[in-house]
N, C-alpha and C. Protein backbone atom coordinates (compact mmCIF):
# COMPACT_ATOMS: atom_id res chain seq x y z
N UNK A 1 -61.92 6.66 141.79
CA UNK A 1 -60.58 7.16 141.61
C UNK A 1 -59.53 6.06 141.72
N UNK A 2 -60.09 5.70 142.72
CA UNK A 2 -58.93 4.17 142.51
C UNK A 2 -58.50 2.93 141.37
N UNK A 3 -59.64 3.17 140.47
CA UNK A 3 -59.75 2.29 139.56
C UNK A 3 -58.65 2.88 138.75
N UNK A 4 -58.35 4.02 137.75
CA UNK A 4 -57.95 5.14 137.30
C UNK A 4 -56.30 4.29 137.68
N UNK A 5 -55.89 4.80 138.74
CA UNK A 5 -54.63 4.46 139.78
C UNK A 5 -54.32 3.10 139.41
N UNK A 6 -54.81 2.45 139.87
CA UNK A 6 -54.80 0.74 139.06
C UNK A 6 -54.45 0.54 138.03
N UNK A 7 -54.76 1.38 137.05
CA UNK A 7 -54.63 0.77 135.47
C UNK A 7 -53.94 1.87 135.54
N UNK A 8 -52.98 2.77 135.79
CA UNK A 8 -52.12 3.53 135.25
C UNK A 8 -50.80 2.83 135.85
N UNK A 9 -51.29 2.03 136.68
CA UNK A 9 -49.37 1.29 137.59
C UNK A 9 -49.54 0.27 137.11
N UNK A 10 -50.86 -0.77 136.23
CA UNK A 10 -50.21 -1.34 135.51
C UNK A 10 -49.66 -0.88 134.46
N UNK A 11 -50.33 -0.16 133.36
CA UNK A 11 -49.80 0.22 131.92
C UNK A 11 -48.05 0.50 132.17
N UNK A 12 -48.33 1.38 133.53
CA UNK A 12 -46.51 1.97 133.65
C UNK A 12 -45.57 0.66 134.12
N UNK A 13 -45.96 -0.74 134.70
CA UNK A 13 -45.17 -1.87 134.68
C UNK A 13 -44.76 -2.29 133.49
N UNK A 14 -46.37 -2.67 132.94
CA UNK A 14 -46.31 -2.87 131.32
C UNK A 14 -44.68 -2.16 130.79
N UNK A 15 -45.04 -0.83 130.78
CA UNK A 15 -43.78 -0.11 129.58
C UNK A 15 -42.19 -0.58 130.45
N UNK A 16 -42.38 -0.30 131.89
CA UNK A 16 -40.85 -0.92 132.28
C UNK A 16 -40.38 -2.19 131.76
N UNK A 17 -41.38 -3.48 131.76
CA UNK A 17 -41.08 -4.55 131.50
C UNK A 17 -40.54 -4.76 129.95
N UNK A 18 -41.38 -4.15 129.11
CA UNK A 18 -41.09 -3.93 127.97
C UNK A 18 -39.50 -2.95 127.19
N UNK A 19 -39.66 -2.16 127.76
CA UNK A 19 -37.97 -1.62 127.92
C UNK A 19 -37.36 -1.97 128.27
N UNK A 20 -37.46 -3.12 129.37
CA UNK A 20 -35.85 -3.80 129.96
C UNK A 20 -35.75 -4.67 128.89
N UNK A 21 -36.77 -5.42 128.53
CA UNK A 21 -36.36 -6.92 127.52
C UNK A 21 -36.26 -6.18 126.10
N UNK A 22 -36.83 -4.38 125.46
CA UNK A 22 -35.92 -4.13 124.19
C UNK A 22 -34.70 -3.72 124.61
N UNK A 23 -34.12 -2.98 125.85
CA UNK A 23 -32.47 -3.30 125.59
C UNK A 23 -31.61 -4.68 126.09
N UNK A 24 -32.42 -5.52 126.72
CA UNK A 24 -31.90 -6.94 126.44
C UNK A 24 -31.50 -7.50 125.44
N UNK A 25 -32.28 -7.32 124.13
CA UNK A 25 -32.31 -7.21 123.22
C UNK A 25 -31.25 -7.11 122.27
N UNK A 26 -31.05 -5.58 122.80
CA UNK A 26 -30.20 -4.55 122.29
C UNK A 26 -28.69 -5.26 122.32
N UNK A 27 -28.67 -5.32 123.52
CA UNK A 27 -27.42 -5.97 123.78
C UNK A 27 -26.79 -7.56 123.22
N UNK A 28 -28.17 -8.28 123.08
CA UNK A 28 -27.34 -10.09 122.59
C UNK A 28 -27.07 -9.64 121.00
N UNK A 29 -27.73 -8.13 120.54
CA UNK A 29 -28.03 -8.32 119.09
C UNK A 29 -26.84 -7.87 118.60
N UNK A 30 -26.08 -6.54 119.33
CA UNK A 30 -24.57 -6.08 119.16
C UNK A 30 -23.62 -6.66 119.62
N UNK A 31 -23.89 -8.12 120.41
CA UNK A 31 -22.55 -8.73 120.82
C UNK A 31 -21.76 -9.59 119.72
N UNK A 32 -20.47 -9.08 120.02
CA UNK A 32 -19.41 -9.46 118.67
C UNK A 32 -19.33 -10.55 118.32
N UNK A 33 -19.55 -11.63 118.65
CA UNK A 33 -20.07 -13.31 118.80
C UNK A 33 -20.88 -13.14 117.55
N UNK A 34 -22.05 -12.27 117.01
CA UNK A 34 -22.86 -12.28 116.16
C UNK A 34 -22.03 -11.33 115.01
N UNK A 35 -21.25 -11.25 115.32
CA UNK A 35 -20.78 -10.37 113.90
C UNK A 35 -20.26 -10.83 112.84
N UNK A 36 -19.60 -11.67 112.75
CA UNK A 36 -19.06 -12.83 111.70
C UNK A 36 -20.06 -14.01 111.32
N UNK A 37 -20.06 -14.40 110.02
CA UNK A 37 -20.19 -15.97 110.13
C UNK A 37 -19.42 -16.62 108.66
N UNK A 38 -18.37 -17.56 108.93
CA UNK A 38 -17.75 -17.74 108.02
C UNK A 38 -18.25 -19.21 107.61
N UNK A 39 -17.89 -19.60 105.97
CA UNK A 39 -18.61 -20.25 105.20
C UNK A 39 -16.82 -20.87 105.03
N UNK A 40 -16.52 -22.44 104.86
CA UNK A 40 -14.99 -22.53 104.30
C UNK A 40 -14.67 -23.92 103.75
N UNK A 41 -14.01 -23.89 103.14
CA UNK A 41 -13.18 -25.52 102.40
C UNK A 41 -13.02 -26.30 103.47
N UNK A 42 -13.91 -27.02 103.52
CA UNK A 42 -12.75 -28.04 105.07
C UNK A 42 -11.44 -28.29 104.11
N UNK A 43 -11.36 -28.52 102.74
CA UNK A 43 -10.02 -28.64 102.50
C UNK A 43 -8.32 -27.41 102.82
N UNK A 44 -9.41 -26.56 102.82
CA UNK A 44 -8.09 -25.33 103.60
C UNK A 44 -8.16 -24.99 104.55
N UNK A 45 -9.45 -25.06 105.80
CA UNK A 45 -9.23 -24.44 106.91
C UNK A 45 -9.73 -25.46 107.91
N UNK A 46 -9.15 -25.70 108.98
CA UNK A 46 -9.98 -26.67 110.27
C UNK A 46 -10.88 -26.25 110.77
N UNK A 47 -11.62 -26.77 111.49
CA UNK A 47 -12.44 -26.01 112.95
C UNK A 47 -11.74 -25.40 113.46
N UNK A 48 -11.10 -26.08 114.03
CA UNK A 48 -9.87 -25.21 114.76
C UNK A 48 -9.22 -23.86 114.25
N UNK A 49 -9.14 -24.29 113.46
CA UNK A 49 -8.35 -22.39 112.48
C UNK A 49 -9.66 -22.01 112.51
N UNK A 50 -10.89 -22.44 112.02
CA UNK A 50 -11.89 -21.18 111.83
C UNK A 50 -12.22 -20.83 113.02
N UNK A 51 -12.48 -21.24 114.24
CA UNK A 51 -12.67 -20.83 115.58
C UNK A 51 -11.58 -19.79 115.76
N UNK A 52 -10.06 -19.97 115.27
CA UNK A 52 -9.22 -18.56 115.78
C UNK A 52 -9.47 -17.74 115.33
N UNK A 53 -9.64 -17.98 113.88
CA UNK A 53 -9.97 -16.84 112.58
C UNK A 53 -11.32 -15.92 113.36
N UNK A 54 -12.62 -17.12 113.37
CA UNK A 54 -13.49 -16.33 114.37
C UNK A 54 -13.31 -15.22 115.47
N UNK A 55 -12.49 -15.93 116.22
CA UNK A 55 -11.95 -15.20 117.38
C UNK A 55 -11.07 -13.44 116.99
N UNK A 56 -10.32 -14.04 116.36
CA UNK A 56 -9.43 -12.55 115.99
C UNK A 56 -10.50 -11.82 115.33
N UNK A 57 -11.63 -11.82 114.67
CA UNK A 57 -12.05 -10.74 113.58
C UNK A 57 -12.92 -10.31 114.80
N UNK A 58 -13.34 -11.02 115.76
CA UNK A 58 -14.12 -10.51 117.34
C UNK A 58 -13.34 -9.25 117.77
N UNK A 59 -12.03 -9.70 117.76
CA UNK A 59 -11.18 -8.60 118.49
C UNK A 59 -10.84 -7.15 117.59
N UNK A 60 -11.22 -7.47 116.25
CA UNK A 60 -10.98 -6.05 115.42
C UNK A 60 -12.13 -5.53 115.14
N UNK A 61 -13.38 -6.25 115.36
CA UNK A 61 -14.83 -5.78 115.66
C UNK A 61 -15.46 -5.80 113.93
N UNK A 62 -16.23 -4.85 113.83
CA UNK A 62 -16.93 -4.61 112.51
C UNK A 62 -15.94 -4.02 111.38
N UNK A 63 -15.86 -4.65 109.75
CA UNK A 63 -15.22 -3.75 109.45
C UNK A 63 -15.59 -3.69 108.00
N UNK A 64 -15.21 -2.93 107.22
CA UNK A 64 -15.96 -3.43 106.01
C UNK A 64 -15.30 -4.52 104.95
N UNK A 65 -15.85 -4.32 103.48
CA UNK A 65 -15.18 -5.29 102.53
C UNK A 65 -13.62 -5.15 102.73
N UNK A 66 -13.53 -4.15 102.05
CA UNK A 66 -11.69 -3.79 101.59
C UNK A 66 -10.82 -4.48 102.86
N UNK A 67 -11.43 -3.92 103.67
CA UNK A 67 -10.33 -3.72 105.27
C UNK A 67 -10.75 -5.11 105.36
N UNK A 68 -11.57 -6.22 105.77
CA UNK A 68 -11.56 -7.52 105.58
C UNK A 68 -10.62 -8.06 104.79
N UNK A 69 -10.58 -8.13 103.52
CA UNK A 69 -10.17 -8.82 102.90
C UNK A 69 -8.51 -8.49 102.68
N UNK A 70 -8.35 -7.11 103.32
CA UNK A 70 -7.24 -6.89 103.40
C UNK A 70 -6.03 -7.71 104.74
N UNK A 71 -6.99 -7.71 105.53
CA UNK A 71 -6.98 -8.09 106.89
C UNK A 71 -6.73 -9.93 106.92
N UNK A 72 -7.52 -10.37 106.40
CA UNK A 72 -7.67 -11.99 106.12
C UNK A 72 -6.25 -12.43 104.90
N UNK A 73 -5.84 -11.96 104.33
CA UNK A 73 -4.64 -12.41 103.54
C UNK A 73 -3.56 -11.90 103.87
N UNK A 74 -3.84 -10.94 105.15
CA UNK A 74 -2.70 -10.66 105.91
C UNK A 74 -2.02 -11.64 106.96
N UNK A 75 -3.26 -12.55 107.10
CA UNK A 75 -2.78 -12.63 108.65
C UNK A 75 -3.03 -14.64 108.54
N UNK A 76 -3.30 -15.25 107.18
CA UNK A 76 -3.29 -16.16 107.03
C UNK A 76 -2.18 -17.42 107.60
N UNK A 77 -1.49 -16.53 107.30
CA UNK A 77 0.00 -17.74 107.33
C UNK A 77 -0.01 -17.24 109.06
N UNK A 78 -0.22 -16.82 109.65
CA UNK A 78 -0.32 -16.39 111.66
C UNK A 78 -1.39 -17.65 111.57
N UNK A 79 -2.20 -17.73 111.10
CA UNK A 79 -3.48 -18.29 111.82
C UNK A 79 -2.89 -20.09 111.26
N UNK A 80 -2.14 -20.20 110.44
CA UNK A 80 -1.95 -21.59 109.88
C UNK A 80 -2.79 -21.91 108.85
N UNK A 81 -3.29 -20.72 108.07
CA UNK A 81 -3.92 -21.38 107.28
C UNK A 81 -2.88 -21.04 105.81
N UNK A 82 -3.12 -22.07 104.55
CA UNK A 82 -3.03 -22.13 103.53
C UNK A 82 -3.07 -20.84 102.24
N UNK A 83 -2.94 -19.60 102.81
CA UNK A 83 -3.85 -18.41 101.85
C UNK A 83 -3.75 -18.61 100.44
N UNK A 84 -2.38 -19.13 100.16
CA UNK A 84 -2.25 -19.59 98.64
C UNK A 84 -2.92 -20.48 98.42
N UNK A 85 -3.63 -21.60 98.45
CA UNK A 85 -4.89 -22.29 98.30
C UNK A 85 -5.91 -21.65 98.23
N UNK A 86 -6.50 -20.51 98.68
CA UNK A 86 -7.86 -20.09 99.05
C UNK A 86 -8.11 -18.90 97.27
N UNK A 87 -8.57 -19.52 96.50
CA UNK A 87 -9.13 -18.67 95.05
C UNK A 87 -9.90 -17.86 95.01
N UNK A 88 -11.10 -17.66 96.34
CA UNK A 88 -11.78 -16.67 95.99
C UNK A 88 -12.49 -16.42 97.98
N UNK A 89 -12.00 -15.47 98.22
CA UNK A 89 -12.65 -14.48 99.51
C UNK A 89 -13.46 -13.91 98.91
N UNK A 90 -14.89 -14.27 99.94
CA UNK A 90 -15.99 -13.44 99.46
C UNK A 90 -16.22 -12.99 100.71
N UNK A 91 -16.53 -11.39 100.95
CA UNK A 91 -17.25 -10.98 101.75
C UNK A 91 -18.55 -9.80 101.73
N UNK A 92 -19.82 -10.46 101.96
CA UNK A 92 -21.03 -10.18 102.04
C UNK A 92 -21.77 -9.90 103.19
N UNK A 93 -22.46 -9.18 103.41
CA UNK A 93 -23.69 -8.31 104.31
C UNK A 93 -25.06 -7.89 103.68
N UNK A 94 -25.96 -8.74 104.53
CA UNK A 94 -27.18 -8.30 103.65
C UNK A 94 -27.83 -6.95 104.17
N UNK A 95 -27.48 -6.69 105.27
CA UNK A 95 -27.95 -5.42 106.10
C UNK A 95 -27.21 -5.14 107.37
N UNK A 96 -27.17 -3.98 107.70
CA UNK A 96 -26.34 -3.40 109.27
C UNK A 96 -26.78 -4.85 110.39
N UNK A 97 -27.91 -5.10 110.55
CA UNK A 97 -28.40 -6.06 111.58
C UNK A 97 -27.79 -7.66 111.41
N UNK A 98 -27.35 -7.96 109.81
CA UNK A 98 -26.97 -9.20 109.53
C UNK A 98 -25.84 -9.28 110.20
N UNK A 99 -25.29 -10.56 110.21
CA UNK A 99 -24.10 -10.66 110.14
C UNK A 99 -23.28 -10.82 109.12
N UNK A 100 -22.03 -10.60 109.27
CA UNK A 100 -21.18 -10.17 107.76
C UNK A 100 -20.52 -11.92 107.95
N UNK A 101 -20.81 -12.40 106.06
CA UNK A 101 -20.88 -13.83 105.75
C UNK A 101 -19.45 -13.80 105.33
N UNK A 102 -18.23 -14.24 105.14
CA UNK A 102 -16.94 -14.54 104.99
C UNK A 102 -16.67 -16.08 104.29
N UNK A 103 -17.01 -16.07 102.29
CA UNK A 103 -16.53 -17.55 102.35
C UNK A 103 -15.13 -17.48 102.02
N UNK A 104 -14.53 -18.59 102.03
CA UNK A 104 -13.24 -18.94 101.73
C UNK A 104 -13.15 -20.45 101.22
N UNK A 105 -12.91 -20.25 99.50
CA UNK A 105 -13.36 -21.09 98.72
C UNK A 105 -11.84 -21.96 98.03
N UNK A 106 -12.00 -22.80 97.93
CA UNK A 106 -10.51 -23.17 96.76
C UNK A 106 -10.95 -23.23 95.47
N UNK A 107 -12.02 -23.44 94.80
CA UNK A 107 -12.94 -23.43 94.17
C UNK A 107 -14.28 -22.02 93.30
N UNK A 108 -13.72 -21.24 92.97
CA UNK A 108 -14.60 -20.35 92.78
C UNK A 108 -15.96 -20.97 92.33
N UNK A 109 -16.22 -21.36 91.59
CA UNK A 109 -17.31 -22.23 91.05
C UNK A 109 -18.62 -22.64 92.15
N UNK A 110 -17.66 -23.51 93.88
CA UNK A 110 -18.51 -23.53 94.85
C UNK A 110 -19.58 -22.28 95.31
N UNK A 111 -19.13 -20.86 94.92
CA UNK A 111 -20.25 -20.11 95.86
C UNK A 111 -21.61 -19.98 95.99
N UNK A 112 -21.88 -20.34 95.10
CA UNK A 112 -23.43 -20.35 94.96
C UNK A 112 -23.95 -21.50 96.08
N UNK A 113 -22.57 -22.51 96.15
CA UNK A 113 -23.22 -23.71 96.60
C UNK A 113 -23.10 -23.24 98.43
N UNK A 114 -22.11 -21.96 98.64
CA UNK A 114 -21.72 -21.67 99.92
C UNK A 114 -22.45 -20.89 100.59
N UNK A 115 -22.97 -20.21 99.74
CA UNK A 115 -24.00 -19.45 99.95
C UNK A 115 -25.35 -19.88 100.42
N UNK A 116 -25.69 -21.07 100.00
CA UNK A 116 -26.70 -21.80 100.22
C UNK A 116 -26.80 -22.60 101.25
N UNK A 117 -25.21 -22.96 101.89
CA UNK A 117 -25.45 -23.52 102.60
C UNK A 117 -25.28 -22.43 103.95
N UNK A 118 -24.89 -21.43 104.42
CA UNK A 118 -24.53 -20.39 105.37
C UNK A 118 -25.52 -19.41 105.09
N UNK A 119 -26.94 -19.43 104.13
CA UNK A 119 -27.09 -18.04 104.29
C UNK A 119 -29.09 -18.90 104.26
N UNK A 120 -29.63 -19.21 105.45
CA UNK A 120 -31.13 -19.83 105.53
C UNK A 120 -32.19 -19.38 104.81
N UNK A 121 -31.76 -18.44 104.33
CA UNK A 121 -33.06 -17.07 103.31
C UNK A 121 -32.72 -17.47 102.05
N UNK A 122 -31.39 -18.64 101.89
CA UNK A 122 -31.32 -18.33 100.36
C UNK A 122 -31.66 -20.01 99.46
N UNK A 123 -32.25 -19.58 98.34
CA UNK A 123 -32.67 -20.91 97.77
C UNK A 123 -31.32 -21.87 97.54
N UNK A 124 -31.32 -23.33 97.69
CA UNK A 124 -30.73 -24.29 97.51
C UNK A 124 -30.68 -25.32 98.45
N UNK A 125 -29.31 -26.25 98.24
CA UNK A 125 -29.78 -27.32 99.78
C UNK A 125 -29.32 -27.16 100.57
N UNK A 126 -29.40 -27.17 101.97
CA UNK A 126 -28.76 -26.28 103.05
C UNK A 126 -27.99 -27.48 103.51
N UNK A 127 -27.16 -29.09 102.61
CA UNK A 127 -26.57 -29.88 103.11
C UNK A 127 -25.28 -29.19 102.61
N UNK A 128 -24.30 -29.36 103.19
CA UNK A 128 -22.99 -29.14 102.47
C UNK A 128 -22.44 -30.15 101.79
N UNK A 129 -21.97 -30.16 100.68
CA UNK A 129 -21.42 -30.96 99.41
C UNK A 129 -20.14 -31.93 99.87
N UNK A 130 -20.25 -33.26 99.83
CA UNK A 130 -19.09 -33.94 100.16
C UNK A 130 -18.40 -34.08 98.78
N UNK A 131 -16.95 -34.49 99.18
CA UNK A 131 -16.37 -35.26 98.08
C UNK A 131 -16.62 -36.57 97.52
């Protein structure tokens, strides 16, 4: 009988251990840090601006295309950036779990090349293009 007892308080550690580390999980995978990732001109935006830009779309959380892009040419000239320079906002999601990709191009022509470099699943060279 004891044997029985044994292997049922392990299996039942087993499943605790295993449920704490899937909502561990749970949690690094919904933190807003992972919700953005923006792709950009060093000729129109700094580190610095993209770190705020980063920061503010943290604070309005998930949102979709329209309301993005509505949102980002709103609030350009606040953040210091250039919006009249920027020719083509793209915003893409490959699935609920991805993160939503944000380029900001002066250049329409570049995306393919932006894409390639911000998105690891996708064919091309993952160096970014100097002048």
């Amino acid at each position: 009988m004891k044997c029985p007892l044994i292997i049922r308080g392990a299996i039942g550690g087993l499943v605790v251990a295993v449920a704490s580390l899937a909502l561990a999980a749970t949690n690094l995978n919904s933190s807003k840090s992972n919700a953005y990732r923006l792709t950009y001109d060093t000729t129109l935006v700094s580190p610095a601006q993209a770190s705020a830009l980063l920061a503010e779309l943290d604070k309005i959380g998930p949102a979709d295309e329209a309301k993005l892009k509505s949102w980002l040419a709103a609030n350009f000239k606040r953040l210091g950036i250039q919006g009249e320079r920027i020719k083509l906002i793209s915003v893409r999601r490959a699935d609920k779990a991805s993160p939503t990709l944000i380029m900001l191009l002066a250049n329409p022509g570049d995306e393919s090349a932006a894409i390639a470099v911000s998105d690891e699943g996708a064919p091309g060279s993952k160096t970014p293009a100097t002048k």
